[in-house]
Protein backbone atom coordinates (compact mmCIF):
# COMPACT_ATOMS: atom_id res chain seq x y z
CA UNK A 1 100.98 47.01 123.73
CA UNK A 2 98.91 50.10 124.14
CA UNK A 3 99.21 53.21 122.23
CA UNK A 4 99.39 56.73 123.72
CA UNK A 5 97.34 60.16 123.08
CA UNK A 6 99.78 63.32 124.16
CA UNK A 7 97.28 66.34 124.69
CA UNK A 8 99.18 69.27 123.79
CA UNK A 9 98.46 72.95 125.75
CA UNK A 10 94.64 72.60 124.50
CA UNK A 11 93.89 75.65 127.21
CA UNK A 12 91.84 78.55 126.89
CA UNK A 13 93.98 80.95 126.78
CA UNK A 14 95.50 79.66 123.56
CA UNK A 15 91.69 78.43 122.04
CA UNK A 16 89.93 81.42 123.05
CA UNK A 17 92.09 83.85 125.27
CA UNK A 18 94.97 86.05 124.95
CA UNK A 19 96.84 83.87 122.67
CA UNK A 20 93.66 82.35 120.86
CA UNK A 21 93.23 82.13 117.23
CA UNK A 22 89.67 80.64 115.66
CA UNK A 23 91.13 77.54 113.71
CA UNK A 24 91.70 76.37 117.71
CA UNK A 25 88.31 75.96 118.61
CA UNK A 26 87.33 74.12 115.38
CA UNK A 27 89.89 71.19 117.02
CA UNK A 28 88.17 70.20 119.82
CA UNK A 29 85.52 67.74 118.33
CA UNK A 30 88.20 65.70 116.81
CA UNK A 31 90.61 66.02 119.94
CA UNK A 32 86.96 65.07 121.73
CA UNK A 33 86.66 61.63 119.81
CA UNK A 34 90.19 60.82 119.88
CA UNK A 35 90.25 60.92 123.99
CA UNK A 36 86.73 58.74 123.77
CA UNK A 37 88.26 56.35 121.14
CA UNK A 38 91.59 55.76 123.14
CA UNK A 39 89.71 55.41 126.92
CA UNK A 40 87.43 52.97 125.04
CA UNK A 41 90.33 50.93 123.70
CA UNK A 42 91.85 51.53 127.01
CA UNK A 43 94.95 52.99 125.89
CA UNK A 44 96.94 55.73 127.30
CA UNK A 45 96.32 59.91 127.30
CA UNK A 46 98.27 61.92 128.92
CA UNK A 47 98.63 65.96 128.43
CA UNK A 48 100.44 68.75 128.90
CA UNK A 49 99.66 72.14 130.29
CA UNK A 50 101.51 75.84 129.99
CA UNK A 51 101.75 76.86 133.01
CA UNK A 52 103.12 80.55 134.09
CA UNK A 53 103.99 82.68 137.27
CA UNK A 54 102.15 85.86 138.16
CA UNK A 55 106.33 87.30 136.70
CA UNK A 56 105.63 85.80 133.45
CA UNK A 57 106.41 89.26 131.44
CA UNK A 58 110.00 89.36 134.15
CA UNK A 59 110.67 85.70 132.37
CA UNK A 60 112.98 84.60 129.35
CA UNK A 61 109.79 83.98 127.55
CA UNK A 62 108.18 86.89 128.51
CA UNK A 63 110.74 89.07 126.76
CA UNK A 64 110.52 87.26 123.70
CA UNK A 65 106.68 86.67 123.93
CA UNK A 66 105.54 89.71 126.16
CA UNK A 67 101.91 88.34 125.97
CA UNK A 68 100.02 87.27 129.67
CA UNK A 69 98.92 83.80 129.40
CA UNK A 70 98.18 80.62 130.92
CA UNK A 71 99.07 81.89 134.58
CA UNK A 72 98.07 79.36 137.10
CA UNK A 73 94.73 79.24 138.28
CA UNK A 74 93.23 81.45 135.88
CA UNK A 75 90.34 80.98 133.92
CA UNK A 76 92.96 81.18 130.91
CA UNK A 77 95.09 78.15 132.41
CA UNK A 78 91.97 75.93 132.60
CA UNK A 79 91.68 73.05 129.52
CA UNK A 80 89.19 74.28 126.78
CA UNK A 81 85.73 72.89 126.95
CA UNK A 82 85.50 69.30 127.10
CA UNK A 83 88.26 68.23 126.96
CA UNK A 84 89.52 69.30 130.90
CA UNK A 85 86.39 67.26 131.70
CA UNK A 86 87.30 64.19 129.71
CA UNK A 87 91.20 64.35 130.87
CA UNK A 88 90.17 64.88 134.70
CA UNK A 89 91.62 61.14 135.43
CA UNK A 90 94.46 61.53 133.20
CA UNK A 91 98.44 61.96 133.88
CA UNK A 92 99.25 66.01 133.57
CA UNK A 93 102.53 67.48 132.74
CA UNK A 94 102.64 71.52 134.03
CA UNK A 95 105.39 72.94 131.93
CA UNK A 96 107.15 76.47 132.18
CA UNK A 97 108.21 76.51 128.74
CA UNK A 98 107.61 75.24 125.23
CA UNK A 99 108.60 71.38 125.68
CA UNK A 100 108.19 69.43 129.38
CA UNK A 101 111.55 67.50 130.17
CA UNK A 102 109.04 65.57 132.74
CA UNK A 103 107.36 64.47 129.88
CA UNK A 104 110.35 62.55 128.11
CA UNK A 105 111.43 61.13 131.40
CA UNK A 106 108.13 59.79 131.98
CA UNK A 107 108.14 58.33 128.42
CA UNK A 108 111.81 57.51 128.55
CA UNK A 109 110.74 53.85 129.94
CA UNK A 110 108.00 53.15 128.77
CA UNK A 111 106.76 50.59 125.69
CA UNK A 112 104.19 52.02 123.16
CA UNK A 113 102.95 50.37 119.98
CA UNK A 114 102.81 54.50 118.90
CA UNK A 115 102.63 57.72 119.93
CA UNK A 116 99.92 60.14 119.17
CA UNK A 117 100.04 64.09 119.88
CA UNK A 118 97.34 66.77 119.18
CA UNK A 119 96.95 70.44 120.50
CA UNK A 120 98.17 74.00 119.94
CA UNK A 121 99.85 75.55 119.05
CA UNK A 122 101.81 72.85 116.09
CA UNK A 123 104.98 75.26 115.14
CA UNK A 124 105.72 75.51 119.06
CA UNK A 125 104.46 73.50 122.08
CA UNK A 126 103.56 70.30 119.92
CA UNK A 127 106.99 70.91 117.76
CA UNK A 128 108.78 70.39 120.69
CA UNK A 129 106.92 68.34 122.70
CA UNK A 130 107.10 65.84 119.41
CA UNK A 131 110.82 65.79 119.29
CA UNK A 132 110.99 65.22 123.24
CA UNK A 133 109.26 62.48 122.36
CA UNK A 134 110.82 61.17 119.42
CA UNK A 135 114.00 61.30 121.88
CA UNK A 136 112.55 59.45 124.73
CA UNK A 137 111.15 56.59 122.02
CA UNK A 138 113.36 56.41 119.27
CA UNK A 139 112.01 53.37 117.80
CA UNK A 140 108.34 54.09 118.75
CA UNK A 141 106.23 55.72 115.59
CA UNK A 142 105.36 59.16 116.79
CA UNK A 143 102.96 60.62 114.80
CA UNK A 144 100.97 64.26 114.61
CA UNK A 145 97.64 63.88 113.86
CA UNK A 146 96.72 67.15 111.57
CA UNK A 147 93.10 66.66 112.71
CA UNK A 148 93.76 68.24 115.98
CA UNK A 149 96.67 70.77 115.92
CA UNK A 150 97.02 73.97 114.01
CA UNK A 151 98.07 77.31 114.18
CA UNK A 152 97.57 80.78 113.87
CA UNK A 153 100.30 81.19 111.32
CA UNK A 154 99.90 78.94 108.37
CA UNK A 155 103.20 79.70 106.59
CA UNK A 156 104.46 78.46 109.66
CA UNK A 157 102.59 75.74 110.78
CA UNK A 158 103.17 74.04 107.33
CA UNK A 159 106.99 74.99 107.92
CA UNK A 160 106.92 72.89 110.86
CA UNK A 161 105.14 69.94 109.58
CA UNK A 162 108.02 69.72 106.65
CA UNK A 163 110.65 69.92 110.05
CA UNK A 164 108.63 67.54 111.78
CA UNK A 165 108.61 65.13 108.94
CA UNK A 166 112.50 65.67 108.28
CA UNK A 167 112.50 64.40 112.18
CA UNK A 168 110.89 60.59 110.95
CA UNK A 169 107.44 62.03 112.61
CA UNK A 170 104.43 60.98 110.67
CA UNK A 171 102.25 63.41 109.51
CA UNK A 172 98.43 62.24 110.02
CA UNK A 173 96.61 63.91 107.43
């Protein structure tokens, strides 16, 4: 049974653009060697990627987060670094919002021996995208590998590690 790598939003625009924080960039050598270590193994990666309108600031989520970022086709949509080259072959989700629905249909029937996510930013898009999970497999270990998520607010990204563990997701430390 093969395990899956979720690749969470890891995008310029929240590593080094508009919604960038430094902690961000310091993930992508471990994010790096877990895509190489699961291709080798040949197990699965898949990822996600925010993806807004030119009417983003006209949106729900524009209101509430009236910041420009990851419009499509932008340099600020585009995966950070290395990573977009190493997921070129990979399955990608496009979501307009913090969790992708696609996602947990696409995992919905599925077996995994676990589930693995990393990305940005760990209080919202990998929150979320963890408990989609965790609903699609609910006997499946889903797990969030510290390694390769973080945050720009640490009050809150360790807030949302205590929810996530209250959830039965394990904590990689």
């Amino acid at each position: 049974m093969k395990r899956l790598l979720i690749v969470v939003d890891y995008q310029n625009d929240f590593v080094n653009g508009s919604l960038g924080f430094e902690k961000a960039q310091l993930l992508e050598e471990h994010i790096i060697q877990l895509i190489k270590e699961y291709h080798m193994n040949g197990d699965e990666i898949i990822y996600t990627m925010d993806t807004h309108q030119q009417n983003y600031l006209e949106t729900y989520e524009g209101h509430h987060l009236p910041v420009e970022h990851c419009i499509e086709n932008t340099e600020g949509w585009q995966l950070y670094g290395k990573v977009g080259e190493l997921l070129q072959d990979c399955l990608c989700f496009k979501k307009p919002t913090f969790p992708s629905l696609d996602l947990a249909y696409y995992l919905e029937d599925k077996e995994y021996k676990d589930i693995t996510l990393v990305g940005v930013v760990s209080h919202i898009c990998v929150l979320s995208n963890a408990i989609m999970a965790k609903a699609a497999q609910p006997d499946t270990p889903i797990r969030v590998d510290l390694r390769g998520t973080s945050s720009g607010d640490e009050k809150v990204h360790h807030e949302s590690i205590d929810v996530m563990k209250s959830m039965q997701i394990e904590i990689i430390e």
